[in-house]
N, C-alpha and C. Protein backbone atom coordinates (compact mmCIF):
# COMPACT_ATOMS: atom_id res chain seq x y z
N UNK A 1 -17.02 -99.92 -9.08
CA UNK A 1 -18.28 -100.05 -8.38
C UNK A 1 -19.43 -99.91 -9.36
N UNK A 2 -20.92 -100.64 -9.16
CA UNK A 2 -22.12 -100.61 -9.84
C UNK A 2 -23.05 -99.77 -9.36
N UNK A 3 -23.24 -98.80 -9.67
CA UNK A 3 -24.51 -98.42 -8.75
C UNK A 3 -25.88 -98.75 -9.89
N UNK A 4 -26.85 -98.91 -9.14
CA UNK A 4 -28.13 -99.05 -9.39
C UNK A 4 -29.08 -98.03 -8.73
N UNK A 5 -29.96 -97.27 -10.13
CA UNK A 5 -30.45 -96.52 -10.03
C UNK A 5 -31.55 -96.50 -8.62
N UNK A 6 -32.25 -95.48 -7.44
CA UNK A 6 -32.74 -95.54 -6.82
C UNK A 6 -34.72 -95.41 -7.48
N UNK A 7 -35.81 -95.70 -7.25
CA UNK A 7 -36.56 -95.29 -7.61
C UNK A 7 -36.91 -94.04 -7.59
N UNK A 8 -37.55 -93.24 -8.35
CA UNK A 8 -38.40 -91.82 -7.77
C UNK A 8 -37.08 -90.85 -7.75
N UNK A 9 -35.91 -91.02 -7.16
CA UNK A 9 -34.67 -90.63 -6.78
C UNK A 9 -33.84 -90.33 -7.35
N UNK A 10 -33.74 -89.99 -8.44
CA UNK A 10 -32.59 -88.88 -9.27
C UNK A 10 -31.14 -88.98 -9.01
N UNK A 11 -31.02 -88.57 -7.77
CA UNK A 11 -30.12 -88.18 -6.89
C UNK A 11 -29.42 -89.25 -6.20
N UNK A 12 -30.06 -90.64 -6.02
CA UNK A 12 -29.95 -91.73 -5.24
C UNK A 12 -29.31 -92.61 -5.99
N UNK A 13 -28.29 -93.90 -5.49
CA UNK A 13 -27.90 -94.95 -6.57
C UNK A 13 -27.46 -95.88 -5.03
N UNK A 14 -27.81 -97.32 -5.48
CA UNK A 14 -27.60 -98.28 -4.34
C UNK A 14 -26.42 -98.90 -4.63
N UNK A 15 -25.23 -99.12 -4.09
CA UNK A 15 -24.30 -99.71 -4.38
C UNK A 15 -24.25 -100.91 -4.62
N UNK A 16 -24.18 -101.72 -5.51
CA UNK A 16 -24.78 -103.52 -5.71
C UNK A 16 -23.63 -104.04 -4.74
N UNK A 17 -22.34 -103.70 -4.37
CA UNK A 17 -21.48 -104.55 -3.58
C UNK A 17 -22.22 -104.45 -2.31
N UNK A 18 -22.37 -103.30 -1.65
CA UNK A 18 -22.37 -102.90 -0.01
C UNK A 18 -23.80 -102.79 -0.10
N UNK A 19 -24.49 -102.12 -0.88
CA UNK A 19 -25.77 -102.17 -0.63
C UNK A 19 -26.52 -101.11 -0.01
N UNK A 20 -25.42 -99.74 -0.10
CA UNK A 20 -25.27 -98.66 0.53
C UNK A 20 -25.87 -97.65 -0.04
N UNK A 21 -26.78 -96.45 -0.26
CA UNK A 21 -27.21 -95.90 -0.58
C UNK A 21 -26.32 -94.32 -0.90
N UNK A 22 -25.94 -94.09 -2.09
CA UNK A 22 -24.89 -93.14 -2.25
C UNK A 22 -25.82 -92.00 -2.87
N UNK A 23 -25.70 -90.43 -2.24
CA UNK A 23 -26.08 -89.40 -3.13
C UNK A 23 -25.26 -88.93 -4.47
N UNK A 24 -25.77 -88.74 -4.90
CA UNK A 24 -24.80 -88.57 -6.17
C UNK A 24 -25.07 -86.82 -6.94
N UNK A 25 -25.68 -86.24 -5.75
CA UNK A 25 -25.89 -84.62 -6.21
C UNK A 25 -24.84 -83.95 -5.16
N UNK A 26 -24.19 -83.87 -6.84
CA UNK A 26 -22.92 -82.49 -6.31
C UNK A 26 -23.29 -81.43 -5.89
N UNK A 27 -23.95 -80.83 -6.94
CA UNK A 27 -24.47 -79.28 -6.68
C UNK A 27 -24.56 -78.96 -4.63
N UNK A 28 -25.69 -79.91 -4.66
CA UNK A 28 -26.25 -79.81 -3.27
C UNK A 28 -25.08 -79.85 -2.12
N UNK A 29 -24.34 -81.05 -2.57
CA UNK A 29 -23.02 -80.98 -1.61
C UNK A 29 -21.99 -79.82 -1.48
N UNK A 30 -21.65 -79.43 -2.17
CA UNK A 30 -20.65 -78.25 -2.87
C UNK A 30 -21.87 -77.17 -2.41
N UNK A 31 -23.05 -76.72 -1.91
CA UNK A 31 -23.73 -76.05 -1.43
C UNK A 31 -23.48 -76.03 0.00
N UNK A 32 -23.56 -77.48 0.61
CA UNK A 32 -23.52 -77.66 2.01
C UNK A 32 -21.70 -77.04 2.16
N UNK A 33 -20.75 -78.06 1.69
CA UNK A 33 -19.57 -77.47 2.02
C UNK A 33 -19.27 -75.69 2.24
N UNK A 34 -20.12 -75.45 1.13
CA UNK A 34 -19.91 -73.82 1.38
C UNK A 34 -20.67 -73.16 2.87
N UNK A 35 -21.75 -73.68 2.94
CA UNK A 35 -22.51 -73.31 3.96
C UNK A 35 -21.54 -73.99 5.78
N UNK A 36 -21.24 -74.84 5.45
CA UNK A 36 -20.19 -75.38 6.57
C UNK A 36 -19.20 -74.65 6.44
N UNK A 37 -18.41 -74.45 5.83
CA UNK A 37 -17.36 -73.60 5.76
C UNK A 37 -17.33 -71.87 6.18
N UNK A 38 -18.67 -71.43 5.57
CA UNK A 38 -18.92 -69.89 6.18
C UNK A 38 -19.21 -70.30 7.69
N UNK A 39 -20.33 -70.74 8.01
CA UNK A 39 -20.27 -71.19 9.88
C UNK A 39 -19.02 -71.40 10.64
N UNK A 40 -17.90 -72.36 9.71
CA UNK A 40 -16.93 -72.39 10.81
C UNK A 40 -15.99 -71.27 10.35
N UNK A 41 -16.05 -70.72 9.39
CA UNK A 41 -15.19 -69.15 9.82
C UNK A 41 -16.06 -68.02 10.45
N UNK A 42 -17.02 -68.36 10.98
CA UNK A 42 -17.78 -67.28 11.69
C UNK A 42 -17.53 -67.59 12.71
N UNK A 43 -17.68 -69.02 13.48
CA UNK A 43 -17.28 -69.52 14.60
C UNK A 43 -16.02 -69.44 15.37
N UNK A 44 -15.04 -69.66 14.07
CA UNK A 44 -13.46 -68.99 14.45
C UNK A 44 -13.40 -67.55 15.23
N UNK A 45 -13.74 -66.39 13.85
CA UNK A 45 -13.80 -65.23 14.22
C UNK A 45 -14.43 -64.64 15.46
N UNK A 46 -15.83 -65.49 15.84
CA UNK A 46 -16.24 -65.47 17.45
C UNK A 46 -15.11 -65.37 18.29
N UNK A 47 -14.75 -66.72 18.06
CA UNK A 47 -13.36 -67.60 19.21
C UNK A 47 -12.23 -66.27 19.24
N UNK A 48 -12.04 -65.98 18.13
CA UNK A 48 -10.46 -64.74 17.89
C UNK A 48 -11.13 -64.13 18.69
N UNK A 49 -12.41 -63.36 18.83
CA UNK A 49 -12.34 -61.93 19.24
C UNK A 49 -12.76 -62.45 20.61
N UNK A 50 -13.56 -63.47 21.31
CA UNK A 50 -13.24 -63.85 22.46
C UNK A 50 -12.11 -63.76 22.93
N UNK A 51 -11.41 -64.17 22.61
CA UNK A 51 -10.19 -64.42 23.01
C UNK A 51 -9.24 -63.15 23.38
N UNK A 52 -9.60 -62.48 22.21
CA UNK A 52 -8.86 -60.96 22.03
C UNK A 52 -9.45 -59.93 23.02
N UNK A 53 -11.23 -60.08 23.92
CA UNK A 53 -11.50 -59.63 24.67
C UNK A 53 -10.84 -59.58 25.95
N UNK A 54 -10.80 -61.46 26.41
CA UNK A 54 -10.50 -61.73 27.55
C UNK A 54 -8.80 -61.14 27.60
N UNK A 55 -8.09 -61.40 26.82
CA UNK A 55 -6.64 -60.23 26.57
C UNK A 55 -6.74 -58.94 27.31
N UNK A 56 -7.53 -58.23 26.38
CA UNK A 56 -8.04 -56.93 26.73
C UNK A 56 -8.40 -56.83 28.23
N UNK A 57 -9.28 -57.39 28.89
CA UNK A 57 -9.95 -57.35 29.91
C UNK A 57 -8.68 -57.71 31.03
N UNK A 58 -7.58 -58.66 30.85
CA UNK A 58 -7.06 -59.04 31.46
C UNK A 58 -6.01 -57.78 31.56
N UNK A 59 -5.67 -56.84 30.23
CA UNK A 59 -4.64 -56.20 30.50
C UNK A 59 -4.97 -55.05 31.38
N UNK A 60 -6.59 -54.61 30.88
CA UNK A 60 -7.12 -53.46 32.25
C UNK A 60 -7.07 -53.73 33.26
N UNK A 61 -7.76 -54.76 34.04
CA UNK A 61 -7.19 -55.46 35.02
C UNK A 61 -6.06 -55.36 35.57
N UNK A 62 -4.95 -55.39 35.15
CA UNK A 62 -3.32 -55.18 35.27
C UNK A 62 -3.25 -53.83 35.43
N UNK A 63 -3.57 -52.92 34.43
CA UNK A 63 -3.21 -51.95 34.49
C UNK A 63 -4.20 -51.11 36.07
N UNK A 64 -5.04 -51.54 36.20
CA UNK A 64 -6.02 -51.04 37.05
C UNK A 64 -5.57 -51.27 38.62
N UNK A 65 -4.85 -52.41 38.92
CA UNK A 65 -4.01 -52.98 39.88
C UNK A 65 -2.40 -51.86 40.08
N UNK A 66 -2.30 -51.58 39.07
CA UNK A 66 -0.93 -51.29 39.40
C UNK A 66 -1.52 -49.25 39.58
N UNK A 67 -2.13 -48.84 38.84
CA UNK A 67 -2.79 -47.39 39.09
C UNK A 67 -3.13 -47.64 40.77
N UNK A 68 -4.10 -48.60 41.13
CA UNK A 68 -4.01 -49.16 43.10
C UNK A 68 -2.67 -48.86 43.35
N UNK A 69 -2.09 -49.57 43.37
CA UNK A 69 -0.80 -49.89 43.94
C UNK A 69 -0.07 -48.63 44.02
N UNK A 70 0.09 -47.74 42.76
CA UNK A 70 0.66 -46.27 42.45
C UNK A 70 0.20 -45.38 43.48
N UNK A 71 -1.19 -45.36 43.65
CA UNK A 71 -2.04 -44.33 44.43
C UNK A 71 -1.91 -44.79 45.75
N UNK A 72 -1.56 -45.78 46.11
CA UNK A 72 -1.42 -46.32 47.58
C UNK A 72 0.11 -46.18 48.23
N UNK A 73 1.11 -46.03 47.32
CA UNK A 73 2.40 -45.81 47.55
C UNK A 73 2.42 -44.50 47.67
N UNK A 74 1.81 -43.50 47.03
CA UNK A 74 1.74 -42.20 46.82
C UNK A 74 1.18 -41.35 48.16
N UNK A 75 0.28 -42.55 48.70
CA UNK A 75 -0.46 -41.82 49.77
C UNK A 75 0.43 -41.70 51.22
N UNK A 76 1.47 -42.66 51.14
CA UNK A 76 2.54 -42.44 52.55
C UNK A 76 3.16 -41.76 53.00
């Protein structure tokens, strides 16, 4: 492939086949990837401990039902 330099643009090169405008700054990218990458392991770790709540919540629940059930058998 040819690229041709962008004006003013450093960073910029036009592809002479497609005509496509390619960045050509790593740094910046390899910045973003990192910055995408911390968000979606923060986003994960949300999701886990959601998840690990509604568990939780579900097992009190259970357990809270059957303490009913104990105290209601108990009372006959």
């Amino acid at each position: 492939m040819t690229y041709i330099k962008v004006k003013d643009k450093n960073h910029l090169e036009r592809d002479k086949f497609s005509n496509a405008i390619v960045n050509t700054d790593v740094e910046n990218y390899e910045k973003y990837l990192e910055t995408y990458r911390q968000k979606y392991s923060e986003k994960q770790k949300i999701t886990n401990l959601e998840n690990e709540m509604n568990v939780i919540k579900n097992d009190l629940s259970e357990i809270k039902n059957l303490l009913v059930s104990l105290i209601k058998n108990e009372s006959y």
